[in-house]
Structure formats: C-alpha cells, structure tokens
C-alpha atoms as a PDB file:
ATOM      1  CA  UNK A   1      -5.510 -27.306 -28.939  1.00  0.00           C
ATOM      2  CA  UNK A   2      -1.917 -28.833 -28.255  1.00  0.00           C
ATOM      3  CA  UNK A   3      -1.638 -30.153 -24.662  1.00  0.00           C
ATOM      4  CA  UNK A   4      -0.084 -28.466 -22.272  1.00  0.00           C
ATOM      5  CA  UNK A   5       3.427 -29.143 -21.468  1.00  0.00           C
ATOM      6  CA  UNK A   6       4.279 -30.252 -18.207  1.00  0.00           C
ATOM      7  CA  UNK A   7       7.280 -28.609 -16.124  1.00  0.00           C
ATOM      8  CA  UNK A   8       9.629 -31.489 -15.279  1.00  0.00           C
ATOM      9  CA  UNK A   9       9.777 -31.110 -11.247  1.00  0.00           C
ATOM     10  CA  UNK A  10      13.763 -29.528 -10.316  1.00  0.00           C
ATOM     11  CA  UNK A  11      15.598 -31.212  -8.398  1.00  0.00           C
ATOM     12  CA  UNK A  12      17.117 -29.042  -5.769  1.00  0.00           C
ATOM     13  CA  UNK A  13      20.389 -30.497  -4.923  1.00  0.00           C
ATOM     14  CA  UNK A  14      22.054 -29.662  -8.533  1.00  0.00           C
ATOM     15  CA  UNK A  15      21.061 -26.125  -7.586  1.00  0.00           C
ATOM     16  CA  UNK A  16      24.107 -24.376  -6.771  1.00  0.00           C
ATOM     17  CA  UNK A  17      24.280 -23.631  -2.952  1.00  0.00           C
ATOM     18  CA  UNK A  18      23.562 -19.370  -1.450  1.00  0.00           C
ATOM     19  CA  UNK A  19      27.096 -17.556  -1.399  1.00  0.00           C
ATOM     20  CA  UNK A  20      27.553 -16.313   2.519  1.00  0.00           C
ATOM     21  CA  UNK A  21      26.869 -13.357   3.218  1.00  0.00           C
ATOM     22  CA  UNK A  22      29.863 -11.065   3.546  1.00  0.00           C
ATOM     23  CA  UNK A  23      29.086  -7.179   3.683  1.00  0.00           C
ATOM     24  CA  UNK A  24      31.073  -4.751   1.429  1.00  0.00           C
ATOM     25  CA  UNK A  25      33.882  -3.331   3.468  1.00  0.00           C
ATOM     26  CA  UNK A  26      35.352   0.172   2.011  1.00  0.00           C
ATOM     27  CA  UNK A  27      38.245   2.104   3.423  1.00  0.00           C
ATOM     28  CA  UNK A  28      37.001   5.583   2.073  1.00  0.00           C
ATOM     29  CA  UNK A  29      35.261   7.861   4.849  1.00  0.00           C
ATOM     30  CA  UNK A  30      32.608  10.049   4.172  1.00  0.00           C
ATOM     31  CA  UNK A  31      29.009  12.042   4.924  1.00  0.00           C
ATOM     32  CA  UNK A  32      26.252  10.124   3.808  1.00  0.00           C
ATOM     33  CA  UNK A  33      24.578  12.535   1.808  1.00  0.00           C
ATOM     34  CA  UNK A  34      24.382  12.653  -2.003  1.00  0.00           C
ATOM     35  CA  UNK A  35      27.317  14.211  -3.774  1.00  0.00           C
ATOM     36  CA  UNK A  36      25.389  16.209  -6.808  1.00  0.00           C
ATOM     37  CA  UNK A  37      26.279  19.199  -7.103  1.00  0.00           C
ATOM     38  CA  UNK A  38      22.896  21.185  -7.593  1.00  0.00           C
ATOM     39  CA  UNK A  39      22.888  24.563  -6.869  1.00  0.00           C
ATOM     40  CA  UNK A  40      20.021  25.270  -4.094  1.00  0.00           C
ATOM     41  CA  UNK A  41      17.326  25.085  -3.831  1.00  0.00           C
ATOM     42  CA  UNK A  42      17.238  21.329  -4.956  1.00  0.00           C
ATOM     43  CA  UNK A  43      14.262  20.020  -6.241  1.00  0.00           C
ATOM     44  CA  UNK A  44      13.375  16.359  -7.730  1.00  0.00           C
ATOM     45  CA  UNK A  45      13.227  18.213 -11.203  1.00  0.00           C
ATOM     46  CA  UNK A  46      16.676  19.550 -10.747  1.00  0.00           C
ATOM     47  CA  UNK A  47      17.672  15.635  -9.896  1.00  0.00           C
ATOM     48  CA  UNK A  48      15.863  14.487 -13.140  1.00  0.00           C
ATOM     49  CA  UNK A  49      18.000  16.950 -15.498  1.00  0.00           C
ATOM     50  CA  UNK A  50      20.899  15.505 -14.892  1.00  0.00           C
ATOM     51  CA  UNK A  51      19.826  12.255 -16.571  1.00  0.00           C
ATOM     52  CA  UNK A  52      17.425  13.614 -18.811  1.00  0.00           C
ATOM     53  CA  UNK A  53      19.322  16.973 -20.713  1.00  0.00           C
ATOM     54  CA  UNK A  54      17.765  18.929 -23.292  1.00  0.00           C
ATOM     55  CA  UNK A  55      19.426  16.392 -25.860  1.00  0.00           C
ATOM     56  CA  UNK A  56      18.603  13.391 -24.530  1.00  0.00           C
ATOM     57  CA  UNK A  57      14.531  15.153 -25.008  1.00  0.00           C
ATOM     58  CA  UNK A  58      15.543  16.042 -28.999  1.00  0.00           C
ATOM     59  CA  UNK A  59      16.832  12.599 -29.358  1.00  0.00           C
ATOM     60  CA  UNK A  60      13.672  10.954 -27.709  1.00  0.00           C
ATOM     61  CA  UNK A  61      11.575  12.716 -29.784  1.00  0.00           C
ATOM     62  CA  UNK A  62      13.011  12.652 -33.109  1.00  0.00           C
ATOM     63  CA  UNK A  63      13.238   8.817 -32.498  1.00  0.00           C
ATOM     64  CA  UNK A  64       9.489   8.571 -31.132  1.00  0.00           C
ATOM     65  CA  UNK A  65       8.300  10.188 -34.795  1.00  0.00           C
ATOM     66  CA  UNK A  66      10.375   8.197 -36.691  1.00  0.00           C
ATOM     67  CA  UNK A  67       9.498   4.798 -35.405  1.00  0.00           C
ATOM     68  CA  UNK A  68       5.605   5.911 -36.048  1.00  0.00           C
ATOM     69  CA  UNK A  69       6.688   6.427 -39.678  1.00  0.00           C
ATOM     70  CA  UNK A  70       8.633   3.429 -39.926  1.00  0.00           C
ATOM     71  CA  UNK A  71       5.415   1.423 -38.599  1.00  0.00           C
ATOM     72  CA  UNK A  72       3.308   3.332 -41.070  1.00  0.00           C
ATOM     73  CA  UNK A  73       5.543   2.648 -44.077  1.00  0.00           C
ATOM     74  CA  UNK A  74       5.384  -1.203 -43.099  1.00  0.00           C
ATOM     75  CA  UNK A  75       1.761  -1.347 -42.404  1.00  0.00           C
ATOM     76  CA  UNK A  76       2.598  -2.136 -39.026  1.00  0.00           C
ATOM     77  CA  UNK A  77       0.371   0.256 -37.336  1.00  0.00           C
ATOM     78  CA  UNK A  78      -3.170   0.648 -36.824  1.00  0.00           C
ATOM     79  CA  UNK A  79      -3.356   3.778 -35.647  1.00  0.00           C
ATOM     80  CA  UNK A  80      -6.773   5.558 -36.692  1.00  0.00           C
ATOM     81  CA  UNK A  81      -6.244   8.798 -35.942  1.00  0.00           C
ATOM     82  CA  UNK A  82      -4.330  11.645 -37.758  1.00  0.00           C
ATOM     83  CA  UNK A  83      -0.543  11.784 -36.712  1.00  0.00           C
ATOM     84  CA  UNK A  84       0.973  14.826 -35.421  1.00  0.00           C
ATOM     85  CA  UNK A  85       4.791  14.466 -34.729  1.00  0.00           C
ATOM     86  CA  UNK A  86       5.102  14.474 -30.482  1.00  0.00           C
ATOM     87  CA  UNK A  87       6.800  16.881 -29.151  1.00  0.00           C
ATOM     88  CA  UNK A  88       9.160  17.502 -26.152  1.00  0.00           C
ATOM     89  CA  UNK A  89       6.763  18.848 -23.510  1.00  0.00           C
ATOM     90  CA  UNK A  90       4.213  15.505 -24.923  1.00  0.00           C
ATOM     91  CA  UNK A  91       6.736  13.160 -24.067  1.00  0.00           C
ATOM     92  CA  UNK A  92       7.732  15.067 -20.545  1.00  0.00           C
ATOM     93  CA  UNK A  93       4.319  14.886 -19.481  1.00  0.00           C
ATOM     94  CA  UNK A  94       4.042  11.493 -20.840  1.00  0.00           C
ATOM     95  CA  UNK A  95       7.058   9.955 -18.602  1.00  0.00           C
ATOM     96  CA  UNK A  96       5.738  11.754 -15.992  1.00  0.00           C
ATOM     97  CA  UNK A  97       2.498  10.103 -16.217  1.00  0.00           C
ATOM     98  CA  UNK A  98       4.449   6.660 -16.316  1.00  0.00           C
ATOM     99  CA  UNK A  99       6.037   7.372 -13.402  1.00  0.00           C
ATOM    100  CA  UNK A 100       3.389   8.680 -11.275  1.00  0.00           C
ATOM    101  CA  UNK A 101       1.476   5.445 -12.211  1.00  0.00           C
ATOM    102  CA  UNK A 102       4.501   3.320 -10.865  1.00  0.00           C
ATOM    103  CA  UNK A 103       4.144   5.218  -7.390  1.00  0.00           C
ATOM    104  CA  UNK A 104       0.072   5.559  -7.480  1.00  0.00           C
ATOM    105  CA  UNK A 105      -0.768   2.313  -8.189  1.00  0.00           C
ATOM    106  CA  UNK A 106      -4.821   1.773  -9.555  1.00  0.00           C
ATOM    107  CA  UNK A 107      -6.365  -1.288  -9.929  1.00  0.00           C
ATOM    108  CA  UNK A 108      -7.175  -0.714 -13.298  1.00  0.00           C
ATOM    109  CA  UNK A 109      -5.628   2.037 -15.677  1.00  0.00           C
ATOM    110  CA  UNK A 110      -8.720   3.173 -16.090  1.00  0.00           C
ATOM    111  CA  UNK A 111      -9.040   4.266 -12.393  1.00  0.00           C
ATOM    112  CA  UNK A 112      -6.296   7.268 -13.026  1.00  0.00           C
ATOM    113  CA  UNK A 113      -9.087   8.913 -14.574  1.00  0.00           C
ATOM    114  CA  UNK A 114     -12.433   7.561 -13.612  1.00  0.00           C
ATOM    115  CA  UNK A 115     -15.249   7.601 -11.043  1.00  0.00           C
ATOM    116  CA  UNK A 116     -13.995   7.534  -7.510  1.00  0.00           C
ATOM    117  CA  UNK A 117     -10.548   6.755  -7.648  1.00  0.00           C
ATOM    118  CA  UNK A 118      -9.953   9.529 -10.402  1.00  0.00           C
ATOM    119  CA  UNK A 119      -6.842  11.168  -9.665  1.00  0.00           C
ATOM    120  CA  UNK A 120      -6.408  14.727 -10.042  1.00  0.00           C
ATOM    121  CA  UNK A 121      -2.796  14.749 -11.180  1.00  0.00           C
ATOM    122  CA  UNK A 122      -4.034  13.051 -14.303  1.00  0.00           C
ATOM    123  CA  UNK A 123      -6.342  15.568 -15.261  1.00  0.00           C
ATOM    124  CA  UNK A 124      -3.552  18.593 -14.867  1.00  0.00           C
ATOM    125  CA  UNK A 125      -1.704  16.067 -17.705  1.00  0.00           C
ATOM    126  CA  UNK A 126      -4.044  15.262 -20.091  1.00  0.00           C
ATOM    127  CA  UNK A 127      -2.643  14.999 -23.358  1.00  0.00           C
ATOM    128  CA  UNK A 128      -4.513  17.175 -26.109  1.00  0.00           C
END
C-alpha cells in the first residue's frame, strides 16, 4: 500500500484577503411577493411545472432508456433484472422520492422504509 501523502500545511497570508461587505443596492420598487403568474389556487405542483413541462418529462425519459441501452451494449451494466423502458409517471415519482429524502433526512436509506422510522410517504411511492 503506497503511503499516504501528506497535505503541505497553507500558509494563510498568500490567501487573498475577504471582500467588504457591501449590500446590493437597487433603485426598482416593488411587493415582495413572487411574480409567477399561476392562476389560483397555487399549489407547489403548479410551481414545479413551470420548470419541469411535459417535454422536459419526454426528454428525461427517452434519455433515461437510452443510457440503460447504451450501458447494456458496452457491458457496462450489471443490472440482473429484466428491463422495462421507465416511464414518465416512474421518473415523477422517482424525483419526488429524491426530494422528499433531501427534506426527511434518515440515518440510513434504509430507514425510509424500515422498522420504526419507516415513513409512510414512501410506501404511497413504491415503485412496481
């Protein structure tokens, strides 16, 4: 086993010095509230179609199902079970799953769906 390299210590006056502090001064006036244009009632899902439209879905997909069949072709996979191409409402519940697991953070992933820390949002998403 090589040895381990050792970090040369930095030397913290060639560090370049903080910039002050100087808040962001704007001359434009307004409400602070957000300025999207959904028609009520708003909801977070309403928020989330503007970024993700019905394309952006297709185009998430069709790449998803491609890039398994490019890893298959170069025996880059080792996937062991059959492959059935994903589809829209797989990856929506997917990214939804990703997200909730940013905000409901488990010690161990497999906490989301085990003994007593199983959350029940997890089992309302279970991919089939």
């Amino acid at each position: 086993m090589p040895p381990k390299s050792k970090k040369s210590p930095v030397n913290i006056d060639l560090l370049p010095s903080v910039p002050a502090y100087k808040p962001l001064e704007a001359d434009i006036e307004h409400d602070a509230r957000p300025l999207l244009s959904i028609p009520p009632p708003h909801s977070s899902l309403d928020a989330s179609h503007l970024s993700f439209t019905p394309d952006i879905w297709e185009t998430l997909k069709t790449n998803t199902n491609n890039y398994y069949r490019y890893k298959r072709q170069q025996n880059l996979t080792t996937q062991t079970r059959p492959w059935h191409d994903t589809t829209v409402s797989e990856l929506k519940i997917w990214i939804g799953l990703v997200l909730y697991m940013g905000v409901m953070v488990a010690p161990s992933i497999n906490d989301y769906w085990e003994g007593i820390t199983r959350q029940p949002t997890m089992d309302a998403m279970r991919l089939k």
